[in-house]
N, C-alpha and C. Protein backbone atom coordinates (compact mmCIF):
# COMPACT_ATOMS: atom_id res chain seq x y z
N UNK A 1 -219.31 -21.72 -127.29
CA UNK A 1 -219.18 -22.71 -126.20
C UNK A 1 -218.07 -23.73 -126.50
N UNK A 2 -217.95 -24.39 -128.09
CA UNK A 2 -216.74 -25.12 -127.82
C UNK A 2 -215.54 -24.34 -127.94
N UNK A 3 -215.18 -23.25 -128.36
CA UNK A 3 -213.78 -22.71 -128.40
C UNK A 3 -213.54 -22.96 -126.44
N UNK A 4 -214.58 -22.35 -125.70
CA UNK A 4 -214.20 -22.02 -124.59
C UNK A 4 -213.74 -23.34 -123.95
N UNK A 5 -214.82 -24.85 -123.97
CA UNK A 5 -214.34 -25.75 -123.61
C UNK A 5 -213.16 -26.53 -124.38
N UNK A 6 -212.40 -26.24 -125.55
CA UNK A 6 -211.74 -26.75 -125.70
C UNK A 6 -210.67 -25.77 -125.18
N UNK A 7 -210.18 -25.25 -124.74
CA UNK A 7 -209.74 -23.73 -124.02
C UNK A 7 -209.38 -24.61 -122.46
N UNK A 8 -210.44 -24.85 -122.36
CA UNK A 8 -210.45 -25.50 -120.70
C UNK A 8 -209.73 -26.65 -120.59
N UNK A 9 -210.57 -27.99 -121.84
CA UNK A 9 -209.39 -28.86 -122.10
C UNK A 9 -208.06 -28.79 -121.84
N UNK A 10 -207.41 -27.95 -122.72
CA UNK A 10 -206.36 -27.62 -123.04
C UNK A 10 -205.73 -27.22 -121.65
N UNK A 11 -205.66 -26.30 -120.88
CA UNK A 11 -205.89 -25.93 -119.55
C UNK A 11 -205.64 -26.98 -119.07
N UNK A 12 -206.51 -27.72 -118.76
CA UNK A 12 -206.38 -28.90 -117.77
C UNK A 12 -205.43 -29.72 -118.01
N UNK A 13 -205.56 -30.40 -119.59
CA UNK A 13 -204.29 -30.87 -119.72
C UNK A 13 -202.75 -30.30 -118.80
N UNK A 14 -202.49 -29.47 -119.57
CA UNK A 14 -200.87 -28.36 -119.38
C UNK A 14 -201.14 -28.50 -117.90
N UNK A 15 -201.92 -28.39 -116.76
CA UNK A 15 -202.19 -28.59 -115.61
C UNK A 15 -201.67 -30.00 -115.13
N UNK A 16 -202.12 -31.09 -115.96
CA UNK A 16 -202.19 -32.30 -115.43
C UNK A 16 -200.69 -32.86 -115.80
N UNK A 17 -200.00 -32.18 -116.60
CA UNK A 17 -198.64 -32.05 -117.00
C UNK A 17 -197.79 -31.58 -116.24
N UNK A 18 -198.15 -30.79 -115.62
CA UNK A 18 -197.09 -30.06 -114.70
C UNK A 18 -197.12 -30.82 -113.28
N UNK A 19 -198.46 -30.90 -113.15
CA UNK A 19 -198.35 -31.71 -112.39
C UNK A 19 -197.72 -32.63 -111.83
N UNK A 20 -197.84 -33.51 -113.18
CA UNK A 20 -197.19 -34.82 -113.12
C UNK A 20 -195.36 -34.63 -112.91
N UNK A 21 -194.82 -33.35 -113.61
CA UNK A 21 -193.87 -33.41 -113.76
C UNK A 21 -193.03 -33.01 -112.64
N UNK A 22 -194.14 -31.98 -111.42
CA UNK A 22 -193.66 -31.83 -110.10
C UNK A 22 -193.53 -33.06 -109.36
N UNK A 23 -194.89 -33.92 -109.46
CA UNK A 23 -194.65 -35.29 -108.48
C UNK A 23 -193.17 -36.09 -109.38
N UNK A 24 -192.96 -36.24 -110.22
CA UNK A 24 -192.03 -36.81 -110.77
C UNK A 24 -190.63 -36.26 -110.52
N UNK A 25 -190.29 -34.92 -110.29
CA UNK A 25 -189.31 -34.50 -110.39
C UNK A 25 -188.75 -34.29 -108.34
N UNK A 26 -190.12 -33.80 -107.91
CA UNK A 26 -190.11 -33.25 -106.27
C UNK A 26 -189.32 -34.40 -105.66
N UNK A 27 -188.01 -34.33 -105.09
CA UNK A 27 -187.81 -35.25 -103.94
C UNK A 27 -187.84 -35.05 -102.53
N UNK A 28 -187.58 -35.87 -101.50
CA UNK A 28 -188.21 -36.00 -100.27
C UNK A 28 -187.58 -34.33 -99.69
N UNK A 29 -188.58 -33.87 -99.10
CA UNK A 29 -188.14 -32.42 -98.54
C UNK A 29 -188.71 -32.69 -97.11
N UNK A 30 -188.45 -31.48 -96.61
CA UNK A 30 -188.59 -31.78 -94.88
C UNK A 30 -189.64 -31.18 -94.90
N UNK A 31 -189.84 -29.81 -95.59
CA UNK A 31 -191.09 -29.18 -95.52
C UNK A 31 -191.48 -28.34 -97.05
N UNK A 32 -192.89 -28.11 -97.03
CA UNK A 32 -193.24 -28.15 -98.15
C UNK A 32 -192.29 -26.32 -99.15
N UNK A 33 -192.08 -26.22 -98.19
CA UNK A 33 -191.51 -24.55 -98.17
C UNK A 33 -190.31 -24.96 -99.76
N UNK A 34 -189.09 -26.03 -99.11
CA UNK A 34 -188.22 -26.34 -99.90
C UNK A 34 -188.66 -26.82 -101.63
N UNK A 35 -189.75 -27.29 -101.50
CA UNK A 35 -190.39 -27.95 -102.95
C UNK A 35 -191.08 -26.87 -103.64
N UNK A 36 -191.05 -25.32 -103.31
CA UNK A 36 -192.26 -24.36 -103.46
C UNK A 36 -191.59 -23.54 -105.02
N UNK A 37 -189.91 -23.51 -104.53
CA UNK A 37 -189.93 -22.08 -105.77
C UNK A 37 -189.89 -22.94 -107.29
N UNK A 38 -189.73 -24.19 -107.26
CA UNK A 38 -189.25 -24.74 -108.63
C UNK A 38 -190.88 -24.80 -109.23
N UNK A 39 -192.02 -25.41 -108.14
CA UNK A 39 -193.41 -25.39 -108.34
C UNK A 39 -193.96 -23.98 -109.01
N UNK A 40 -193.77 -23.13 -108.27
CA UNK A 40 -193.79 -21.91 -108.71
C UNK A 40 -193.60 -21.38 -110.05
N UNK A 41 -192.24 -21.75 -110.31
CA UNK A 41 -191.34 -21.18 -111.54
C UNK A 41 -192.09 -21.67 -112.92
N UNK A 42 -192.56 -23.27 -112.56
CA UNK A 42 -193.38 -24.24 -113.60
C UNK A 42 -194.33 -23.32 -113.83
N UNK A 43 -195.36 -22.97 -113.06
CA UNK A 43 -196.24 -22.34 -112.51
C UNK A 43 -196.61 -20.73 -113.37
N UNK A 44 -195.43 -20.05 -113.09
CA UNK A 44 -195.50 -18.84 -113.52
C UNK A 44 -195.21 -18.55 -115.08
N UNK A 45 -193.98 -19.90 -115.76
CA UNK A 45 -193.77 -20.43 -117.49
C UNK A 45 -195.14 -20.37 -117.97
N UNK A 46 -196.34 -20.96 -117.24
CA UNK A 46 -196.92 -21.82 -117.94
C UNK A 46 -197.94 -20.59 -118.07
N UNK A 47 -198.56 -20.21 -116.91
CA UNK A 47 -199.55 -18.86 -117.13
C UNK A 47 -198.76 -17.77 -117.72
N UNK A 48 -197.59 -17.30 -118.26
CA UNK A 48 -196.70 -16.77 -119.23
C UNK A 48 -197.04 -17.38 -120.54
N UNK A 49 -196.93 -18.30 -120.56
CA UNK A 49 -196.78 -19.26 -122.02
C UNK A 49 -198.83 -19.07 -122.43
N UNK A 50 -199.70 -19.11 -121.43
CA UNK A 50 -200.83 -18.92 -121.84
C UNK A 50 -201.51 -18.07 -122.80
């Protein structure tokens, strides 16, 4: 049980990271379409990097 929740931790963190780093980085777009492939790209590193 703790490997798994620290597993999840961890998870959430790298989540709450990317996060942050989309709202930080995203500027004003017209529609959400334009803000999608860089989200993505974070997105696809990170479940790669998992």
């Amino acid at each position: 049980p703790f490997r798994d929740q620290a597993l999840l931790d961890e998870k959430r963190n790298a989540l709450a990271e990317l996060e942050a780093e989309l709202e930080a980085t995203a500027g004003p777009a017209e529609n959400d379409n334009e803000a999608a492939p860089d989200g993505n790209a974070a997105a696809e590193r990170n479940a790669a990097a998992a």
